[in-house]
N, C-alpha and C. Protein backbone atom coordinates (compact mmCIF):
# COMPACT_ATOMS: atom_id res chain seq x y z
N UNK A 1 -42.11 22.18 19.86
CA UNK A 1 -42.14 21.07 18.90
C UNK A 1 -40.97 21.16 17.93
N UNK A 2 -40.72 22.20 17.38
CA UNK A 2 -39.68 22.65 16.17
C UNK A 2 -38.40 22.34 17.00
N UNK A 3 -38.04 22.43 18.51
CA UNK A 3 -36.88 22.19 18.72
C UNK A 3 -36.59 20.93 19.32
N UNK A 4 -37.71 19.96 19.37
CA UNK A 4 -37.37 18.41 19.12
C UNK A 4 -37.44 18.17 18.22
N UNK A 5 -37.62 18.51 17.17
CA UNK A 5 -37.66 18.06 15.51
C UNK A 5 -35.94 18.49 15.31
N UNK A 6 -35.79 19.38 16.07
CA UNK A 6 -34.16 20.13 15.97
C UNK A 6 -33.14 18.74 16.50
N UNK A 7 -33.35 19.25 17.82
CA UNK A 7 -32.72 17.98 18.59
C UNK A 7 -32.46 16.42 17.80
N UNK A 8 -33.64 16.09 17.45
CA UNK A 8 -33.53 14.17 16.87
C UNK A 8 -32.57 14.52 15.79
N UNK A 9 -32.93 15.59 14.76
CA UNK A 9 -32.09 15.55 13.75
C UNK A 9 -30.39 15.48 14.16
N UNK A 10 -30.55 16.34 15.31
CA UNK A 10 -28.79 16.36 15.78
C UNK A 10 -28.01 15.02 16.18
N UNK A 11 -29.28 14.34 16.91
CA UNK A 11 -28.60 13.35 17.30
C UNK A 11 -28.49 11.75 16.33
N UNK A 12 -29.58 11.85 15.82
CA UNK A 12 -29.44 10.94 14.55
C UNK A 12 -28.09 11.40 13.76
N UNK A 13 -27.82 12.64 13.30
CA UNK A 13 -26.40 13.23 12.80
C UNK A 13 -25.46 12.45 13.50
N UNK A 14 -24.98 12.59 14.79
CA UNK A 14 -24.35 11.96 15.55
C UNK A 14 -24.10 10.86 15.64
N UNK A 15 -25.05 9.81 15.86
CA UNK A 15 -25.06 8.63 15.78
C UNK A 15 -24.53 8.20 14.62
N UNK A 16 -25.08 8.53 13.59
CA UNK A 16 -24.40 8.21 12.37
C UNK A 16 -23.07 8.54 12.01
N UNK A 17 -22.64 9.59 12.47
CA UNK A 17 -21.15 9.41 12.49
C UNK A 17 -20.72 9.24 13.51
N UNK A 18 -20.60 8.46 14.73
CA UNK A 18 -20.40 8.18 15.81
C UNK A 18 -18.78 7.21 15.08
N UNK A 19 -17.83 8.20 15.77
CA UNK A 19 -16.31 7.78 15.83
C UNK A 19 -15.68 6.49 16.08
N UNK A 20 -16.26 6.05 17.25
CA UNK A 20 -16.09 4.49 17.90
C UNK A 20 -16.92 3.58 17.28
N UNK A 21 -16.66 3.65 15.80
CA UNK A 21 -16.82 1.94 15.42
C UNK A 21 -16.07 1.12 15.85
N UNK A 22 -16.09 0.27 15.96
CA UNK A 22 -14.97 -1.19 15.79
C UNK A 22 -14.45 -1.09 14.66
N UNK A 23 -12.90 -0.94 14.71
CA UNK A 23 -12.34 -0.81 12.98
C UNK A 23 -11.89 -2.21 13.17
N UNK A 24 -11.74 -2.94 11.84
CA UNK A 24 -11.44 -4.01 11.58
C UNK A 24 -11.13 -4.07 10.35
N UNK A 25 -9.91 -4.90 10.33
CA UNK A 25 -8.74 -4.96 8.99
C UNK A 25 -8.98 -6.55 8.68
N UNK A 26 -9.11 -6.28 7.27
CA UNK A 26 -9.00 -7.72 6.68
C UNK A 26 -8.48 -8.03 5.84
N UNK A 27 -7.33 -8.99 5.90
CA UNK A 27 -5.92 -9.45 5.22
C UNK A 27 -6.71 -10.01 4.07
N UNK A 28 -5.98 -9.87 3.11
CA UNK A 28 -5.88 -10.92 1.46
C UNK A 28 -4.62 -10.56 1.31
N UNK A 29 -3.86 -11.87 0.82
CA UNK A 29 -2.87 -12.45 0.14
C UNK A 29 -2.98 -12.89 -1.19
N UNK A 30 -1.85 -12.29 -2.42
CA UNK A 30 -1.67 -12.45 -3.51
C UNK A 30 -0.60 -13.11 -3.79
N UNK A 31 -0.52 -15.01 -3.82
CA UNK A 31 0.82 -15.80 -4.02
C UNK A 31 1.74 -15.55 -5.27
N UNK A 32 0.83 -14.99 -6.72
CA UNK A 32 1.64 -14.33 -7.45
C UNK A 32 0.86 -12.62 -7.85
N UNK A 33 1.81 -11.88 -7.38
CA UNK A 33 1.58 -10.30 -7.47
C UNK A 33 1.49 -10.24 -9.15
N UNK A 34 1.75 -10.88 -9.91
CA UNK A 34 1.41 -10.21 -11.24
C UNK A 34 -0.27 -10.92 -11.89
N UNK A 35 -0.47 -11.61 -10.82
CA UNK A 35 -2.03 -12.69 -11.16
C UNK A 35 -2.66 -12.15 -9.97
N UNK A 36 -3.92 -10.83 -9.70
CA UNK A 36 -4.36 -10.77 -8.44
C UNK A 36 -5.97 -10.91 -8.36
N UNK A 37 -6.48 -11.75 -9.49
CA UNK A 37 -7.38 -12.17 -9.44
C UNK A 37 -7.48 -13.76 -8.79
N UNK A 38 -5.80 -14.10 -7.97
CA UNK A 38 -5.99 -14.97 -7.68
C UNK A 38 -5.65 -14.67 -6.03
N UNK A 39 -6.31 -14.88 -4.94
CA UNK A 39 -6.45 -14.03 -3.70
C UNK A 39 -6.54 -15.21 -2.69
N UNK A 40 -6.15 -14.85 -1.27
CA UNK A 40 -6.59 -15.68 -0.29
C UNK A 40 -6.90 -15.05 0.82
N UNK A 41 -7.72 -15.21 1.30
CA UNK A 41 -8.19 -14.34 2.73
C UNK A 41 -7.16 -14.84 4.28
N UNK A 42 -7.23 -14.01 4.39
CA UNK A 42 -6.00 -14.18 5.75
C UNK A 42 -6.82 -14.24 6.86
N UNK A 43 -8.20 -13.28 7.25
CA UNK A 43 -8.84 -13.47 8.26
C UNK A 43 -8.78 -11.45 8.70
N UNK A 44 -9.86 -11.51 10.00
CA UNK A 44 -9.84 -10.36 10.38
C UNK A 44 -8.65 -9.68 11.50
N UNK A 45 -8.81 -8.86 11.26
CA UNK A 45 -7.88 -7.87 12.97
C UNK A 45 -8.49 -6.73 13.52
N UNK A 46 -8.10 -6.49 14.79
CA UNK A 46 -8.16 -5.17 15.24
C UNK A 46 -7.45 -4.30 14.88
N UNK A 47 -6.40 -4.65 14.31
CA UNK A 47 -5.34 -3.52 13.96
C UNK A 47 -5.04 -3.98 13.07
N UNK A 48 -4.03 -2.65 12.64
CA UNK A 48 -3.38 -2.99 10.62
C UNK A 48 -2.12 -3.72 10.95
N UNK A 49 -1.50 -3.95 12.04
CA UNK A 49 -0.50 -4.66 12.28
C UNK A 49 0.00 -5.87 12.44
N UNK A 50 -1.41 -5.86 12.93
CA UNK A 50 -1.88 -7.84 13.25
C UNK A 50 -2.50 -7.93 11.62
N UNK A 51 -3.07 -7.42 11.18
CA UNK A 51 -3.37 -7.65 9.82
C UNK A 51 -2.09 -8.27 9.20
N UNK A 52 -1.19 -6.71 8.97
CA UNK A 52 0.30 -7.26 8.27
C UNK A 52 0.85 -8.36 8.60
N UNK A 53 1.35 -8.54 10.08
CA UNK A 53 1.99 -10.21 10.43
C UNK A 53 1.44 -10.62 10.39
N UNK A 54 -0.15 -11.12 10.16
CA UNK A 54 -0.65 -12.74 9.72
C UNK A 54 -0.78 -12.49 7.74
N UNK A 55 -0.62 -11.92 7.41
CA UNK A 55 -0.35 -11.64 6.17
C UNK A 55 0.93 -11.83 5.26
N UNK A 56 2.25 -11.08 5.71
CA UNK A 56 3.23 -11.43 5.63
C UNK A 56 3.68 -13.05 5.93
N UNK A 57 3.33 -13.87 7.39
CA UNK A 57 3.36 -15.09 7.71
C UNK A 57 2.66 -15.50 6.74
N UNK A 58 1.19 -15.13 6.12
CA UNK A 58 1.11 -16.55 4.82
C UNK A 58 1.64 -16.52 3.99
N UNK A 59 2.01 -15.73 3.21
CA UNK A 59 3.01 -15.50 2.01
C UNK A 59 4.15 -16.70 2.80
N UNK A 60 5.09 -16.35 3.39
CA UNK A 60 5.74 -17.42 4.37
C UNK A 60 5.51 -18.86 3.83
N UNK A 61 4.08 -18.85 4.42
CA UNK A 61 3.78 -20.05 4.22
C UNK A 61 3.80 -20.88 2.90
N UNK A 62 2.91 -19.90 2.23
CA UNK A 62 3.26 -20.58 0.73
C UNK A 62 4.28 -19.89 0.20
N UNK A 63 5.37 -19.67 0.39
CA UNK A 63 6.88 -19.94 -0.11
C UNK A 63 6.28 -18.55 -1.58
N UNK A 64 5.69 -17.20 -0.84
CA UNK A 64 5.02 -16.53 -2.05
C UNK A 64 5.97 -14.74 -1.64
N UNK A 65 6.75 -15.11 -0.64
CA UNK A 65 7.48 -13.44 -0.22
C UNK A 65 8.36 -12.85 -1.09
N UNK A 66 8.65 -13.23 -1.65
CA UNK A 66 8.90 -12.51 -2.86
C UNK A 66 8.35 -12.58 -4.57
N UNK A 67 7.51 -13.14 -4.20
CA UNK A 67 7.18 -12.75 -5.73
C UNK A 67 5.15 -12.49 -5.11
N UNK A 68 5.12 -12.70 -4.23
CA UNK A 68 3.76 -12.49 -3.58
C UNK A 68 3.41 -11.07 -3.03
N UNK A 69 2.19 -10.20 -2.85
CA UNK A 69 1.89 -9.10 -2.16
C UNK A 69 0.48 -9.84 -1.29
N UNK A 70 0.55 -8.73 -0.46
CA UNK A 70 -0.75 -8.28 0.06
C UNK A 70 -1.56 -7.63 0.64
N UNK A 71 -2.50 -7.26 0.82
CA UNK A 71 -3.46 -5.71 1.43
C UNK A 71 -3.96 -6.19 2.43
N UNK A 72 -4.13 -4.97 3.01
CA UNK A 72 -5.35 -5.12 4.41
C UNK A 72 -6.10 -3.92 4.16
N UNK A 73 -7.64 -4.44 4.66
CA UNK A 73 -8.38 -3.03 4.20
C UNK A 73 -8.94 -2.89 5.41
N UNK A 74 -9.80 -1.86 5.51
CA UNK A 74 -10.63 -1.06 6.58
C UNK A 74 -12.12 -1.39 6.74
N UNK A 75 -12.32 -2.33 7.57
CA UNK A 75 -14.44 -2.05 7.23
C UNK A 75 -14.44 -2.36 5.93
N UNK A 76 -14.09 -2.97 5.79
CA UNK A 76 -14.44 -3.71 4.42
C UNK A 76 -15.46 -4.35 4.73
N UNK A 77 -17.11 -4.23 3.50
CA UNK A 77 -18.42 -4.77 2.96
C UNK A 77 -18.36 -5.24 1.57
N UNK A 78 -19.22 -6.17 1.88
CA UNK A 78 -19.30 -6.86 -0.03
C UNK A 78 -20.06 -6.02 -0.52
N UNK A 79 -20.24 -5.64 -2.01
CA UNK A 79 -20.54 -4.15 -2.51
C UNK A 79 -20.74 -5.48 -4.36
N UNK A 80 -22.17 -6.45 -4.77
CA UNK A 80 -21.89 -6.16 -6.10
C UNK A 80 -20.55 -6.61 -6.48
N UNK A 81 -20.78 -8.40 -5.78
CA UNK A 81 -19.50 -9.34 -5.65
C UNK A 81 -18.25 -8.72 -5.68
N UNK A 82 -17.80 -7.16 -4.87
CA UNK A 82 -16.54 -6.98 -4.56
C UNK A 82 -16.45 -7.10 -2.91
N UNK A 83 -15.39 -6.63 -2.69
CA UNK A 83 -14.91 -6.08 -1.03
C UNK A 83 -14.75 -4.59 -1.35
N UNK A 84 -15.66 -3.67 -0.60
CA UNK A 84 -15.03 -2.08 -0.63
C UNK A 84 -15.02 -2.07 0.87
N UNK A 85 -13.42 -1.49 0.52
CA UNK A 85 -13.03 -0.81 1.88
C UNK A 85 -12.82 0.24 2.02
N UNK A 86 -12.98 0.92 3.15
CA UNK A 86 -12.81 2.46 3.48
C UNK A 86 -11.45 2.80 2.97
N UNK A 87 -10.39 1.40 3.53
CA UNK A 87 -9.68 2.28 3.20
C UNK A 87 -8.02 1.28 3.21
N UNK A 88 -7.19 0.74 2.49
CA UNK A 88 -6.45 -0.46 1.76
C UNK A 88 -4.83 0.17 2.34
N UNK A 89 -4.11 -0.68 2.93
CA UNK A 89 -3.16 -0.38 3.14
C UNK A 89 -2.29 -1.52 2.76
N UNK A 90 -0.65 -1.70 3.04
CA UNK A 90 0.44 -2.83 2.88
C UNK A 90 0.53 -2.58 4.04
């Protein structure tokens, strides 16, 4: 009995950190970098790369690449009307 009580615990461990999530990056755009309470969502990616070029392209769009920034984050959840992400890159 004690070493299926062993076992579940291991594998519940496991599961829960199970490596192969789906990572997913999600662009926001800042048209002026010194105002970044003012934001636009770019949309999701599989990668931080496709994040960056549809990111970079909106800035583009609204005529915001140089005086504009923007992030891509990791698994980003709404958290207590924010976005927390694992983890925020350019």
């Amino acid at each position: 009995m004690i070493q299926l009580i062993i076992i579940y615990l291991i594998v519940a461990y496991l599961v829960s950190w199970w490596p192969f999530e789906e990572q997913i990056w999600q662009g926001y755009v800042y048209p002026n970098s010194n105002n970044i309470l003012i934001d636009k969502y770019v949309g999701s990616y599989k990668t931080l790369e496709e994040c960056r070029a549809a990111s970079v392209a909106m800035l583009d769009n609204l005529n915001s690449r140089e005086k504009g920034d923007y992030e891509c984050g990791l698994n980003c959840k709404p958290k207590d009307g924010l976005n927390i992400c694992d983890k925020t890159e350019r």
